[in-house]
Protein backbone atom coordinates (compact mmCIF):
# COMPACT_ATOMS: atom_id res chain seq x y z
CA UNK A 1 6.51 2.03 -19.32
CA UNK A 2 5.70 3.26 -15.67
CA UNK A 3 4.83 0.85 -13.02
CA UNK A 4 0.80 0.39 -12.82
CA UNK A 5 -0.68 0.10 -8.85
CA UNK A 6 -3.92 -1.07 -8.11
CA UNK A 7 -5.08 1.35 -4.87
CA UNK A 8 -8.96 1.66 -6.06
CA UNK A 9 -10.96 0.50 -9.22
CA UNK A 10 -9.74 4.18 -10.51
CA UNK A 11 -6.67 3.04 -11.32
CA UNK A 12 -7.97 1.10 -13.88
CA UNK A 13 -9.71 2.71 -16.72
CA UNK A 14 -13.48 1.38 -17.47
CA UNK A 15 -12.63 -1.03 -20.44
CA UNK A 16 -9.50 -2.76 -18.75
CA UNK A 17 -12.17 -3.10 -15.75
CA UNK A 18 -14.51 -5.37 -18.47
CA UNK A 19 -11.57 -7.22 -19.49
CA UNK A 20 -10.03 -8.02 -16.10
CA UNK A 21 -13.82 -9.25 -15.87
CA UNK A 22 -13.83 -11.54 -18.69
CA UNK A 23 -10.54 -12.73 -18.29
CA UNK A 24 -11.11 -13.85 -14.69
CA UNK A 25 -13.85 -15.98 -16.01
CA UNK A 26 -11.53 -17.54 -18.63
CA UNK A 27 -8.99 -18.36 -15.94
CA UNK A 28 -11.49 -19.39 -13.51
CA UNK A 29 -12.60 -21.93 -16.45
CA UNK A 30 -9.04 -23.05 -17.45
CA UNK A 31 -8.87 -23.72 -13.62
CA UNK A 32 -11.90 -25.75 -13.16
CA UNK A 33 -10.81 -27.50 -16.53
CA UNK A 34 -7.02 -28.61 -15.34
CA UNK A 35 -5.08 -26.13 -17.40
CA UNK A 36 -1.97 -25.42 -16.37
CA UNK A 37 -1.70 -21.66 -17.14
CA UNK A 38 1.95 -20.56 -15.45
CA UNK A 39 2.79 -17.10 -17.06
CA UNK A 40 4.48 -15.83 -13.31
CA UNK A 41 6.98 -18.69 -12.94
CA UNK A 42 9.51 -17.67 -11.13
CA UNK A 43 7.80 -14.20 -10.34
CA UNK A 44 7.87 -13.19 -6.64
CA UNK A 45 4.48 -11.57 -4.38
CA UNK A 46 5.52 -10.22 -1.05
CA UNK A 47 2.17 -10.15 1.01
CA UNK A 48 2.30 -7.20 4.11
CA UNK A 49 -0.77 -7.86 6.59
CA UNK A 50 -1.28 -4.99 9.20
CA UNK A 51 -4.90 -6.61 9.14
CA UNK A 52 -5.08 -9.98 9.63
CA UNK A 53 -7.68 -11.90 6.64
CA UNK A 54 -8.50 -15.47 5.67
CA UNK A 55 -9.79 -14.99 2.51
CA UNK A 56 -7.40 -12.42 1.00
CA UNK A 57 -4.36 -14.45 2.27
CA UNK A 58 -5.12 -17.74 0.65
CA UNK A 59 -6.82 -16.23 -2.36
CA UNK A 60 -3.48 -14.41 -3.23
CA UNK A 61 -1.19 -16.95 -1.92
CA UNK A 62 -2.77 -19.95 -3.91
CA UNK A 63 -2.94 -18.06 -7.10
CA UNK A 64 0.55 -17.26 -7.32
CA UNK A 65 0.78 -20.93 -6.89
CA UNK A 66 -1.72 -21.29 -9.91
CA UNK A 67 0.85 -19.15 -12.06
CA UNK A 68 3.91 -20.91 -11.25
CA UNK A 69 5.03 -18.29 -8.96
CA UNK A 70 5.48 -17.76 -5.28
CA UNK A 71 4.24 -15.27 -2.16
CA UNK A 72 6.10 -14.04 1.17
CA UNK A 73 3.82 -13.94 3.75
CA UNK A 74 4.87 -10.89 6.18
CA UNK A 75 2.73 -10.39 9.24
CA UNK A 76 2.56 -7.37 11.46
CA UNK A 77 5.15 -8.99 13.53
CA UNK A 78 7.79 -9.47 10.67
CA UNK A 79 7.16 -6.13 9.62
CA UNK A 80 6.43 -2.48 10.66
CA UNK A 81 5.39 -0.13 7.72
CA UNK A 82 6.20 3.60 9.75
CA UNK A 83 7.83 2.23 12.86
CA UNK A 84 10.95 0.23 12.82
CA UNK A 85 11.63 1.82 9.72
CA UNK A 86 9.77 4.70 7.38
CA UNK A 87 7.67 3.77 4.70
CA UNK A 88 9.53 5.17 1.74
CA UNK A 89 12.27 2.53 3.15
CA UNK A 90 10.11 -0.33 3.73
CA UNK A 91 9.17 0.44 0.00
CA UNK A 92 12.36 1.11 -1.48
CA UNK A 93 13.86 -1.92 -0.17
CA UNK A 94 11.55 -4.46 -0.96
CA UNK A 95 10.47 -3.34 -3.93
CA UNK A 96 13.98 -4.28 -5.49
CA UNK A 97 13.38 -7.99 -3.99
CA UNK A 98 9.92 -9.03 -5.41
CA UNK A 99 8.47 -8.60 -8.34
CA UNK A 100 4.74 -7.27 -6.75
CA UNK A 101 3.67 -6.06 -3.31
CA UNK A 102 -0.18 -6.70 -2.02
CA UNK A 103 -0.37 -4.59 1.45
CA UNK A 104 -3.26 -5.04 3.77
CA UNK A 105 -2.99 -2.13 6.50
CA UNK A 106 -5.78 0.45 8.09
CA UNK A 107 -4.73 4.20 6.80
CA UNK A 108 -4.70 4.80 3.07
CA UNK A 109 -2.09 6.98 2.80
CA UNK A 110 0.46 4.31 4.05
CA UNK A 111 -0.76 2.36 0.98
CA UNK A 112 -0.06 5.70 -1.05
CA UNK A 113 3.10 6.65 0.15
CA UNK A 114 4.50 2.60 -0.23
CA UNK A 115 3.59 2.53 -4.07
CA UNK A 116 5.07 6.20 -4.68
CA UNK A 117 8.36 4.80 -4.02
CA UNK A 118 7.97 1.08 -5.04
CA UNK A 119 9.71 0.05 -8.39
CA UNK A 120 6.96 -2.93 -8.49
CA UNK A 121 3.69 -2.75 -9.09
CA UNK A 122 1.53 -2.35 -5.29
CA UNK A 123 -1.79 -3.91 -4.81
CA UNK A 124 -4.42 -2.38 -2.11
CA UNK A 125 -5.68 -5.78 -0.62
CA UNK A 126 -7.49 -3.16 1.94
CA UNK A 127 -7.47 0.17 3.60
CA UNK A 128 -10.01 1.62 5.80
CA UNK A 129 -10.97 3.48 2.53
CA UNK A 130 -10.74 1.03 -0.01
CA UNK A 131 -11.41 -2.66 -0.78
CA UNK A 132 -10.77 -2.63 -4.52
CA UNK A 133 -9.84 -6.48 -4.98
CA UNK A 134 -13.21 -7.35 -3.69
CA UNK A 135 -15.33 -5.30 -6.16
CA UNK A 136 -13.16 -7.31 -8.76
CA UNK A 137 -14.60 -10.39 -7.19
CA UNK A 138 -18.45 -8.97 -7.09
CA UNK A 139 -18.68 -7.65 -10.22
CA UNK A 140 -17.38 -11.31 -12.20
CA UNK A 141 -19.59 -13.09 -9.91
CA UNK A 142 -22.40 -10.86 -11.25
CA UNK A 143 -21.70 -10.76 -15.01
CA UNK A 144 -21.33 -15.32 -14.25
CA UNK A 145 -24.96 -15.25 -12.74
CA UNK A 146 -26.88 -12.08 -14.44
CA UNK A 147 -24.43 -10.87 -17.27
CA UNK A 148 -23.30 -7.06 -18.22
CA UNK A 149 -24.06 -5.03 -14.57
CA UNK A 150 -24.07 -1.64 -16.54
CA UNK A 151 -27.60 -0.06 -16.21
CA UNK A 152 -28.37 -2.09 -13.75
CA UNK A 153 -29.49 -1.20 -9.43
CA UNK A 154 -27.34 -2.02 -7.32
CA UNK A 155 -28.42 -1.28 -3.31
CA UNK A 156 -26.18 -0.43 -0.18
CA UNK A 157 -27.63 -1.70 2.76
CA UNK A 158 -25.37 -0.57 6.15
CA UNK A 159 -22.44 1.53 6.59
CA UNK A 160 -20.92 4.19 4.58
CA UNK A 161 -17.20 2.07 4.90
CA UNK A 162 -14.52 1.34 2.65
CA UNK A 163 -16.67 -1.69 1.13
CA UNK A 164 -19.38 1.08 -0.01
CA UNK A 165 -16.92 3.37 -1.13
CA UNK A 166 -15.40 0.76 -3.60
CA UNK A 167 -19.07 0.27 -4.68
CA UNK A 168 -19.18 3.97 -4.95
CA UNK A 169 -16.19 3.90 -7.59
CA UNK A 170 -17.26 0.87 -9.06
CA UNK A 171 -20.64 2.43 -9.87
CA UNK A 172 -18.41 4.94 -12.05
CA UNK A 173 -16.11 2.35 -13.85
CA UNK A 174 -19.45 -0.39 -14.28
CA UNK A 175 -22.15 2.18 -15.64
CA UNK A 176 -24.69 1.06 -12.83
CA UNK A 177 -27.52 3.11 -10.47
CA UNK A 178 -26.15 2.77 -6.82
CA UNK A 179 -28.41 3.36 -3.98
CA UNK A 180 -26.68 3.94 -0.73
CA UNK A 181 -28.87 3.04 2.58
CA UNK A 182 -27.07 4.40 5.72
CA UNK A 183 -28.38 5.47 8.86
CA UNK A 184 -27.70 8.80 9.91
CA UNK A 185 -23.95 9.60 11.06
CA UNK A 186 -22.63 6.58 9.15
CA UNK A 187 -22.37 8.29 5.46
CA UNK A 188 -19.60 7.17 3.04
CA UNK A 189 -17.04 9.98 2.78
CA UNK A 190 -18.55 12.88 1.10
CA UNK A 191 -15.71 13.30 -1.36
CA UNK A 192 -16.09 10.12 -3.01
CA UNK A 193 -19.32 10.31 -2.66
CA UNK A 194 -19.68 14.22 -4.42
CA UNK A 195 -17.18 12.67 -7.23
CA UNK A 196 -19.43 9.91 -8.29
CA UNK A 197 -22.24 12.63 -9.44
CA UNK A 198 -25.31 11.30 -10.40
CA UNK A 199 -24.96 7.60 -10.49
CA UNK A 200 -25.04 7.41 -6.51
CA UNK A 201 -27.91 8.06 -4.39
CA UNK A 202 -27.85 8.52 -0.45
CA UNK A 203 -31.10 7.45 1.28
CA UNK A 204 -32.14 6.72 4.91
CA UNK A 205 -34.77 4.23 4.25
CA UNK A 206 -33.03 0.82 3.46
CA UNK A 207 -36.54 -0.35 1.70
CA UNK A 208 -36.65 2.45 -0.82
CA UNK A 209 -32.73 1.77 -1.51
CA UNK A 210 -33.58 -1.52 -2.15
CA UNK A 211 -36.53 -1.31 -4.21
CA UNK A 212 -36.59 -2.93 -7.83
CA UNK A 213 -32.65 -3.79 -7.25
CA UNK A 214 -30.75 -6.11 -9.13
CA UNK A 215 -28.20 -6.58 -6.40
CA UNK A 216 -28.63 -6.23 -2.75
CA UNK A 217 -25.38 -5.86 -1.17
CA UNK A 218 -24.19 -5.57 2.74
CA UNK A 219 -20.94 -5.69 4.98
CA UNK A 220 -20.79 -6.33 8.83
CA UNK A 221 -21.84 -3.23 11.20
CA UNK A 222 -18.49 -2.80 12.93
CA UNK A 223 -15.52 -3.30 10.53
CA UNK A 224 -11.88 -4.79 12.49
CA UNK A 225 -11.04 -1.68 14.58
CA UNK A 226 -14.37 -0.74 15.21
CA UNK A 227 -15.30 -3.77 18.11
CA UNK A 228 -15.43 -0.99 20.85
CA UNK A 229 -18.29 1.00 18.97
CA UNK A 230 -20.44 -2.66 18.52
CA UNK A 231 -22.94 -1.92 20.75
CA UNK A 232 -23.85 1.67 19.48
CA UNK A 233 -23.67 0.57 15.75
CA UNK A 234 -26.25 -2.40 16.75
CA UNK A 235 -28.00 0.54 17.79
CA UNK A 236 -27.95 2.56 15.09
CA UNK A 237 -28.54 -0.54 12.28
CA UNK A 238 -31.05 -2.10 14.26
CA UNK A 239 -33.68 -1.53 10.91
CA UNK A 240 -30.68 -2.20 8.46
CA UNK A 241 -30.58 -5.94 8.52
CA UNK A 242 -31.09 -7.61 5.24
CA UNK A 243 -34.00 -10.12 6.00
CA UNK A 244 -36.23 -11.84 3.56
CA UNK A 245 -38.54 -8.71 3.82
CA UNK A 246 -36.09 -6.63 2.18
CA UNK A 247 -35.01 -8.71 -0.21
CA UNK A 248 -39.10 -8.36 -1.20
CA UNK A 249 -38.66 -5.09 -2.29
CA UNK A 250 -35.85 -5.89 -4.61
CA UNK A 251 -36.44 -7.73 -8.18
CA UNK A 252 -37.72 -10.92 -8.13
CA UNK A 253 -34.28 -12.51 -9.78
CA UNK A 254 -32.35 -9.85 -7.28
CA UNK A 255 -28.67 -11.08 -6.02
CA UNK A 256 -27.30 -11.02 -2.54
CA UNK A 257 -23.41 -10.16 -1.92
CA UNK A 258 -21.72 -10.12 1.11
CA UNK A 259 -17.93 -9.55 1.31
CA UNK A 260 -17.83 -12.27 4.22
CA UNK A 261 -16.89 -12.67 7.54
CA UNK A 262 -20.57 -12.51 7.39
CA UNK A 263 -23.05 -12.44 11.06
CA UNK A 264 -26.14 -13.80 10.53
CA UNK A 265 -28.41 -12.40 12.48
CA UNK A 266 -26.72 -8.45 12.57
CA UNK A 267 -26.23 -7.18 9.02
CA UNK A 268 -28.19 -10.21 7.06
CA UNK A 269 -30.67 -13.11 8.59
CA UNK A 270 -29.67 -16.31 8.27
CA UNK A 271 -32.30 -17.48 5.25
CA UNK A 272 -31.23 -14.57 3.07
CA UNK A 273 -26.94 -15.37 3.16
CA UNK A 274 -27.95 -18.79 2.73
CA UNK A 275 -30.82 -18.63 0.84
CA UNK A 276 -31.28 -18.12 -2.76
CA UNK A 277 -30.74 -15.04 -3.56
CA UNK A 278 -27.24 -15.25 -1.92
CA UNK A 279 -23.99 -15.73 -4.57
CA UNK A 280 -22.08 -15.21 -1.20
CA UNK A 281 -19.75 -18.34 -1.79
CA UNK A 282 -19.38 -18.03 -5.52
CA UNK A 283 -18.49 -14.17 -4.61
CA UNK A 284 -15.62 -15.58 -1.99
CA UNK A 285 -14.32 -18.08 -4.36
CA UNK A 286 -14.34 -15.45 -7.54
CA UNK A 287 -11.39 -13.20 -4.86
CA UNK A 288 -8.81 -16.02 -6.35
CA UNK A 289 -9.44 -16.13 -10.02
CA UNK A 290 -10.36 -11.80 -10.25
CA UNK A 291 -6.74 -11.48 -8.16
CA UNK A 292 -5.11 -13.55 -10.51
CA UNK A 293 -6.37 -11.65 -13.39
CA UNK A 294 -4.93 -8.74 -11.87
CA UNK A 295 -1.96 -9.94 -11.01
CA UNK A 296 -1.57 -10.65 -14.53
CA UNK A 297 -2.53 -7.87 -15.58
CA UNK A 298 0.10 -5.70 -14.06
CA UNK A 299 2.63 -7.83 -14.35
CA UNK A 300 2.26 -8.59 -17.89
């Protein structure tokens, strides 16, 4: 059987996306509930971080700990994916060490090249495309609060970054309306965006994206690498925040997700992150039980 990667939710086909779902939510439970569950005993995750991360680091590292296994932590100073040594190396070699490689870097195609030569199965813990593991985590912390997404609304509020391209593929795997609300010059990438057809819509007004949504969902205005464009994007988002207001326009039972670091007062106001409609914290917990879904998942 060939070795299974996790780059973006496309990997996965729509049905193992509804069972990762469901079976996060049974491990979640068995957590909560004191069952030991250790299927990776003795199982080895080497973690590479080119971008730092609180949330994907202990979220990864603690549920390997769940299954009885263990995780390397290798920073950008113990490694150097393309520099000290090529990629196809840095693959080959510690691929035949571990038993599964997470990588959290900036281009894509480092993440691409890595799994074409890895024996192991390679998770995308984020590229400047992609954030797959974190739609994982959204779309079980919607099905725990609202049930089955599919035919639901789902608005983008903000930039057209890897967060809304994941929501882009996840519209495709889910079954669910996405409305995109981006400012001019800050569009997803048009190919993802032309491959998603019909179930994606790319508006200008943030109110009319969010109108009669189910989910109202945002990210921060200048992603790690962007800092030295912060004052243009507060420019150019100034009438993207998600306030109370917006959240109006929405259904009345409407959910708010953010992928967190969050800055209250930029991309959301302080009442609406931690205010009711906000499943923020549920969302940031749900990373640990969706990962170790899918770390079971590929290495079962």
């Amino acid at each position: 059987m060939s070795t299974r990667h996790f780059l973006t939710l496309m990997d996965l086909s729509p049905q193992e996306h509804e069972e990762l779902v469901q079976r996060a939510i049974e491990l979640k439970s068995m957590h909560k509930n004191g069952n030991r569950h250790t299927p990776l005993k003795n199982k080895v995750l080497g973690m590479i971080f080119e971008k730092s991360s609180t949330r994907t680091r202990v979220s990864f590292e603690a549920g390997m700990a769940h299954f009885g296994g263990h995780a390397i932590f290798l920073s950008p100073r113990d490694t150097q994916l393309g520099r000290g040594e090529t990629i196809e190396d840095s693959a080959r070699v510690l691929s035949r060490m571990v038993d599964v490689i997470m990588i959290r870097t900036y281009e894509h195609e480092k993440i691409e090249r890595f799994a074409e030569y890895s024996q192991v199965p390679v998770i995308n813990a984020l590229t400047d495309l992609y954030h797959p593991c974190q739609l994982l985590a959204d779309m079980q912390t919607y099905f725990e609060h609202r049930g089955t997404i599919r035919g639901r609304t789902v608005a983008w509020i903000g930039d057209g970054n890897n967060m809304s391209h994941s929501y882009i593929n996840a519209a495709r795997q889910y079954g669910f309306e996405l409305r995109l609300g981006c400012p001019e010059g800050y569009d997803p990438d048009a190919n993802i965006l032309e491959a998603a057809g019909d179930s994606v819509r790319l508006l200008r007004d943030p109110a009319e994206a969010a109108t009669d949504a189910d989910l109202v969902v945002t990210d921060v205005w200048a992603s790690m690498g962007q800092e030295e464009e912060q004052q243009a994007r507060e420019q150019a988002f100034a009438n993207y925040q998600v306030t109370a207001e917006l959240m109006g326009h929405a259904k009345d039972d409407a959910l708010f997700m953010h992928c967190l670091p969050a800055h209250r007062g930029e991309e959301v106001a302080a009442e609406v992150i931690d205010g009711p409609w906000s499943v923020a914290w549920d969302e940031a917990e749900n990373r640990l039980h969706a990962q170790k879904a899918l770390l079971e998942f590929l290495l079962s």
